[in-house]
C-alpha atoms as a PDB file:
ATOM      1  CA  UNK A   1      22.115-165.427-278.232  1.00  0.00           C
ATOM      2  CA  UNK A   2      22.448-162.337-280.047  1.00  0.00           C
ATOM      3  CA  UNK A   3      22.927-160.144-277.017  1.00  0.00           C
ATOM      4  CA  UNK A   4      25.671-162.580-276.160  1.00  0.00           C
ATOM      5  CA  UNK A   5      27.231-162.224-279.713  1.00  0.00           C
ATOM      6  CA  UNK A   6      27.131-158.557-278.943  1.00  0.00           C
ATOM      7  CA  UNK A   7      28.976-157.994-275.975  1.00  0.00           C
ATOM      8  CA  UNK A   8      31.637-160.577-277.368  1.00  0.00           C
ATOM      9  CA  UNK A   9      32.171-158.080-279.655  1.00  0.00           C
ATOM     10  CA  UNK A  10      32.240-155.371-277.534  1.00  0.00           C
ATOM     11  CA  UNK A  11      34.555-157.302-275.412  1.00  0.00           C
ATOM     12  CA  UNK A  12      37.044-157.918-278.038  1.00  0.00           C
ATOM     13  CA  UNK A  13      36.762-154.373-279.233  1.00  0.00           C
ATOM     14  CA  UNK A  14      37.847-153.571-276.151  1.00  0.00           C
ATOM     15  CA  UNK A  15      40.137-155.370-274.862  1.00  0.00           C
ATOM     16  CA  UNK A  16      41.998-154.751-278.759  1.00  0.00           C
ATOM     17  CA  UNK A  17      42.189-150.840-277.919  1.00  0.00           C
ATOM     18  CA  UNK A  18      43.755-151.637-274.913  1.00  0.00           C
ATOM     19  CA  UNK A  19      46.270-153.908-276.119  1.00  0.00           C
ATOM     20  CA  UNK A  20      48.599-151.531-277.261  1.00  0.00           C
ATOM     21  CA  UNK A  21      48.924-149.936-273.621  1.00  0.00           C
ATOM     22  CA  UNK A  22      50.219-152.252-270.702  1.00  0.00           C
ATOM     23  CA  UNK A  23      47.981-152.360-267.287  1.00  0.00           C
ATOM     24  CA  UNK A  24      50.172-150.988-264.442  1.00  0.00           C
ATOM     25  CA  UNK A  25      49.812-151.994-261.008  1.00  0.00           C
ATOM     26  CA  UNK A  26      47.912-149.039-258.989  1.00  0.00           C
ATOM     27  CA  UNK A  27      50.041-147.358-256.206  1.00  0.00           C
ATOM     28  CA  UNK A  28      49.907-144.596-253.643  1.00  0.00           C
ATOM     29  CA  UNK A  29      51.919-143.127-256.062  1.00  0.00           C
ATOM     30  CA  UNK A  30      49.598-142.721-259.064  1.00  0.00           C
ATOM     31  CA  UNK A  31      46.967-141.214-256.404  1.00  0.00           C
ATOM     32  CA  UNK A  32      47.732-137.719-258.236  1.00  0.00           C
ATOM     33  CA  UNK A  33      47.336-139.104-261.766  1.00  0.00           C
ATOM     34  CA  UNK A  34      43.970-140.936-260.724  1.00  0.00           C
ATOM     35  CA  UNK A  35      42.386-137.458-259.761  1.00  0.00           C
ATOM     36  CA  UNK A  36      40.037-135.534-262.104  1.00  0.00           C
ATOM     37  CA  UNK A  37      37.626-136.226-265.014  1.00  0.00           C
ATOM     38  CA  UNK A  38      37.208-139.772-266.938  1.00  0.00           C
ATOM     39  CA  UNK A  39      34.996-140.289-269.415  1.00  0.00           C
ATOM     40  CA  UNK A  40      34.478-143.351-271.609  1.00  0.00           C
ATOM     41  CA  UNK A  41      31.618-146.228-272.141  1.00  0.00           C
ATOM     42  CA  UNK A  42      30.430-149.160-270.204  1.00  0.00           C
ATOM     43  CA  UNK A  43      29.275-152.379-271.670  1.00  0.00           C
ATOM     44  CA  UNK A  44      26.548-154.613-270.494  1.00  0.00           C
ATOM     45  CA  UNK A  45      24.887-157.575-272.021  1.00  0.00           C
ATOM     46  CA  UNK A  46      22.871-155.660-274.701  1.00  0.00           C
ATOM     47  CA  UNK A  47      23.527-152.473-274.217  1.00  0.00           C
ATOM     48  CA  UNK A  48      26.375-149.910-274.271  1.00  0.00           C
ATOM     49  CA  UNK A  49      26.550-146.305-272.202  1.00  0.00           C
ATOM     50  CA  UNK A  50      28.314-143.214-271.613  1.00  0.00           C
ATOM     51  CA  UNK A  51      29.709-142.932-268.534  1.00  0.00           C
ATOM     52  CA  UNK A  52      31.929-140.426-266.020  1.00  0.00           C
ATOM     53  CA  UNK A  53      33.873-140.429-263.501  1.00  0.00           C
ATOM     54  CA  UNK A  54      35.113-137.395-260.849  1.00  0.00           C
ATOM     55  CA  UNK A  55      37.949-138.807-258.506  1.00  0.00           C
ATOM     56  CA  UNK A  56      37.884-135.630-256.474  1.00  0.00           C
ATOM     57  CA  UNK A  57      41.136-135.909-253.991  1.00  0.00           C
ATOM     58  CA  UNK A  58      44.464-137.938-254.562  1.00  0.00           C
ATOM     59  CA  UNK A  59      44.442-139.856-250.707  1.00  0.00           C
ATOM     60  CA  UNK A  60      42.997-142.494-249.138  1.00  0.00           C
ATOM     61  CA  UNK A  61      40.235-143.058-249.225  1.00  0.00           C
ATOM     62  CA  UNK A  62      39.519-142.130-252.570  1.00  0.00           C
ATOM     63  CA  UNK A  63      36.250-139.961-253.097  1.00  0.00           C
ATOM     64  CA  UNK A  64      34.755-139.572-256.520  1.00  0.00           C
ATOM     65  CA  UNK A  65      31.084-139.101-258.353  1.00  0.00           C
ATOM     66  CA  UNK A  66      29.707-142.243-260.882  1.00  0.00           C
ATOM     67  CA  UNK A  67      27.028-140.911-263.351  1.00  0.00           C
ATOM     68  CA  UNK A  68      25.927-142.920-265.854  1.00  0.00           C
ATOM     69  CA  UNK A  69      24.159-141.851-268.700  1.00  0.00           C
ATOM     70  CA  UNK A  70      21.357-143.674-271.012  1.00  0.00           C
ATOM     71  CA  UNK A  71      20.129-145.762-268.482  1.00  0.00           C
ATOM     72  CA  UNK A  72      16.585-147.499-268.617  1.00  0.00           C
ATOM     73  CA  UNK A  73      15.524-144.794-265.209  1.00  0.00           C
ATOM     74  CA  UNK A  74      17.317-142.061-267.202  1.00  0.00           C
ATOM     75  CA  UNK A  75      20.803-140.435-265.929  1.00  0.00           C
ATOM     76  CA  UNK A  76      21.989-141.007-262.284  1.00  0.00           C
ATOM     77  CA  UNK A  77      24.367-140.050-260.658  1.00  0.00           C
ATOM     78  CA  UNK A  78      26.593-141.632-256.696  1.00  0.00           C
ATOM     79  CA  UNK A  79      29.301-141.335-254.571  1.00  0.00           C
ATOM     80  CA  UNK A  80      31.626-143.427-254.335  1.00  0.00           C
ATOM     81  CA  UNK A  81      34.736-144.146-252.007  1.00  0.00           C
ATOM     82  CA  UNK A  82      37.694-145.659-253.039  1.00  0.00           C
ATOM     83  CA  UNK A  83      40.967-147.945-251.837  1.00  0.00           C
ATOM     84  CA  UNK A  84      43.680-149.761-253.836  1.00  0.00           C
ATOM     85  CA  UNK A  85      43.671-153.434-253.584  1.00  0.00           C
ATOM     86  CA  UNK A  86      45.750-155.858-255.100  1.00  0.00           C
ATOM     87  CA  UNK A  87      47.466-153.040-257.423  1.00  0.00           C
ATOM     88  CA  UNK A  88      43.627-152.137-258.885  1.00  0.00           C
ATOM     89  CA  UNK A  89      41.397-148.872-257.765  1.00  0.00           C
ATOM     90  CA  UNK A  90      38.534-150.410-256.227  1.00  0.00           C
ATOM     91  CA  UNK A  91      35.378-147.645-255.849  1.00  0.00           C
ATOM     92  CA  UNK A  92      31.629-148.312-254.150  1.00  0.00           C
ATOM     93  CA  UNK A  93      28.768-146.703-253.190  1.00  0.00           C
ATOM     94  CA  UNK A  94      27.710-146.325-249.951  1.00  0.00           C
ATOM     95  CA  UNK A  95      25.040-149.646-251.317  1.00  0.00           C
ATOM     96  CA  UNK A  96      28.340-152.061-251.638  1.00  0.00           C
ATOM     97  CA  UNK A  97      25.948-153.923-254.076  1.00  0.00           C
ATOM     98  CA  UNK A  98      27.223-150.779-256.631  1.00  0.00           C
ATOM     99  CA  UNK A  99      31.300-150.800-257.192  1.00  0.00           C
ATOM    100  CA  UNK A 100      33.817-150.743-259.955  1.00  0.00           C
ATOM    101  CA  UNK A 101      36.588-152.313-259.903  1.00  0.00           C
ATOM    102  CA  UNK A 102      39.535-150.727-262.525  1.00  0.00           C
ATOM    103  CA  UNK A 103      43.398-151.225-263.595  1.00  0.00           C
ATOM    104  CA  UNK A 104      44.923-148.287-265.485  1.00  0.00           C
ATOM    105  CA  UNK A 105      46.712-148.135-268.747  1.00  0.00           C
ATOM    106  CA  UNK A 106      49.286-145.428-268.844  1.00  0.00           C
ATOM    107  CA  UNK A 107      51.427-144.729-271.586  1.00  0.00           C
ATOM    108  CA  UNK A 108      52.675-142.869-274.783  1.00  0.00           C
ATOM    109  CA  UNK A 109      50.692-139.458-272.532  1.00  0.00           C
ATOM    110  CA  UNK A 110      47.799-141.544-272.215  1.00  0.00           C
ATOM    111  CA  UNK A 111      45.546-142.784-269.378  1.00  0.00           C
ATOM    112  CA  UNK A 112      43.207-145.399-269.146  1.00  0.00           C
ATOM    113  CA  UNK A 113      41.157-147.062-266.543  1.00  0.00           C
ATOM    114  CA  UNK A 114      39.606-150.675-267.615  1.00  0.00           C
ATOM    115  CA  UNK A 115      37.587-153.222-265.579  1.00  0.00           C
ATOM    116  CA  UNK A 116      34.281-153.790-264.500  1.00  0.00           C
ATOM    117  CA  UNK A 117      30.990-153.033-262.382  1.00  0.00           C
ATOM    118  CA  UNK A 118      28.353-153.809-261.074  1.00  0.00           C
ATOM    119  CA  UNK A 119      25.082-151.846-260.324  1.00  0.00           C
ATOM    120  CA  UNK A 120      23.058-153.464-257.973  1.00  0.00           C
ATOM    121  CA  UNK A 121      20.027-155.439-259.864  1.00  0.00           C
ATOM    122  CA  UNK A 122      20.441-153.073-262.593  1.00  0.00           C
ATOM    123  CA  UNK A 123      23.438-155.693-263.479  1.00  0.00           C
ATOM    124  CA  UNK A 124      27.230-154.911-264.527  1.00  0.00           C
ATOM    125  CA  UNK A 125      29.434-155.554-267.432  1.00  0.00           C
ATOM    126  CA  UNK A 126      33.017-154.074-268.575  1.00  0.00           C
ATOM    127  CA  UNK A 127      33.740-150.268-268.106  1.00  0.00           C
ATOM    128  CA  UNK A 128      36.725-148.145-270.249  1.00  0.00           C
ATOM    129  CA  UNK A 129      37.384-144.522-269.144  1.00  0.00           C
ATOM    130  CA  UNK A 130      39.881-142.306-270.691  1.00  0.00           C
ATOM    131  CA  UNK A 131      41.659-139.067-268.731  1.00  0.00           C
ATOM    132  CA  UNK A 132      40.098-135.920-269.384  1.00  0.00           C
END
């Protein structure tokens, strides 16, 4: 029950920082803005982590490098490919068990990508990454 409590409140926290900054559909457009380094945290049940984000090139499909840090098997690091769907970046690894699935935030010379993952057994949660 606690671990639930906890990621409520990571939730809210969250999705509160965000608030402030509207989610904006994903075009081909913003394929230039998407590209580079994104750092920020992910949130699973129980735990919290730093994560990154390369989105090397600005077409379709996308191409980019996951690592996350802090897990239980240490830091790892994939590679991912990328489309748009439904006006959100969808990335996966070449396991589809392993994607994330993100909106952005843009605004006030801020970027922000939001959603979610999920890492195989290893489970999933809520992700925030900020433009670098």
């Amino acid at each position: 029950m606690k671990r639930f409590r906890d990621l409520a409140i990571m939730l809210l926290l969250l999705i509160l920082g965000c608030a402030a900054t509207p989610i904006k559909s994903i075009e081909f457009s913003d394929l230039e803005d998407l590209k580079g380094k994104w750092e920020g945290t992910r949130y699973g049940t129980g735990y919290t982590g730093s994560t990154e984000l390369q989105i090397t090139n600005a077409t379709l499909p996308i191409s980019g490098v996951v690592t996350f840090y802090g897990t239980s098997a240490g830091t790892f690091s994939y590679p991912l490919k990328g489309e748009l769907k439904d006006g959100q970046l969808f990335l996966t690894a070449p396991d589809k068990n392993y994607w994330l699935k993100l909106s952005l935030r843009k605004g006030d010379g801020k970027m922000k990508l939001v959603g979610n993952y999920q890492w195989g057994n290893f489970g999933g949660g809520a992700v925030s990454l900020d433009k670098k």
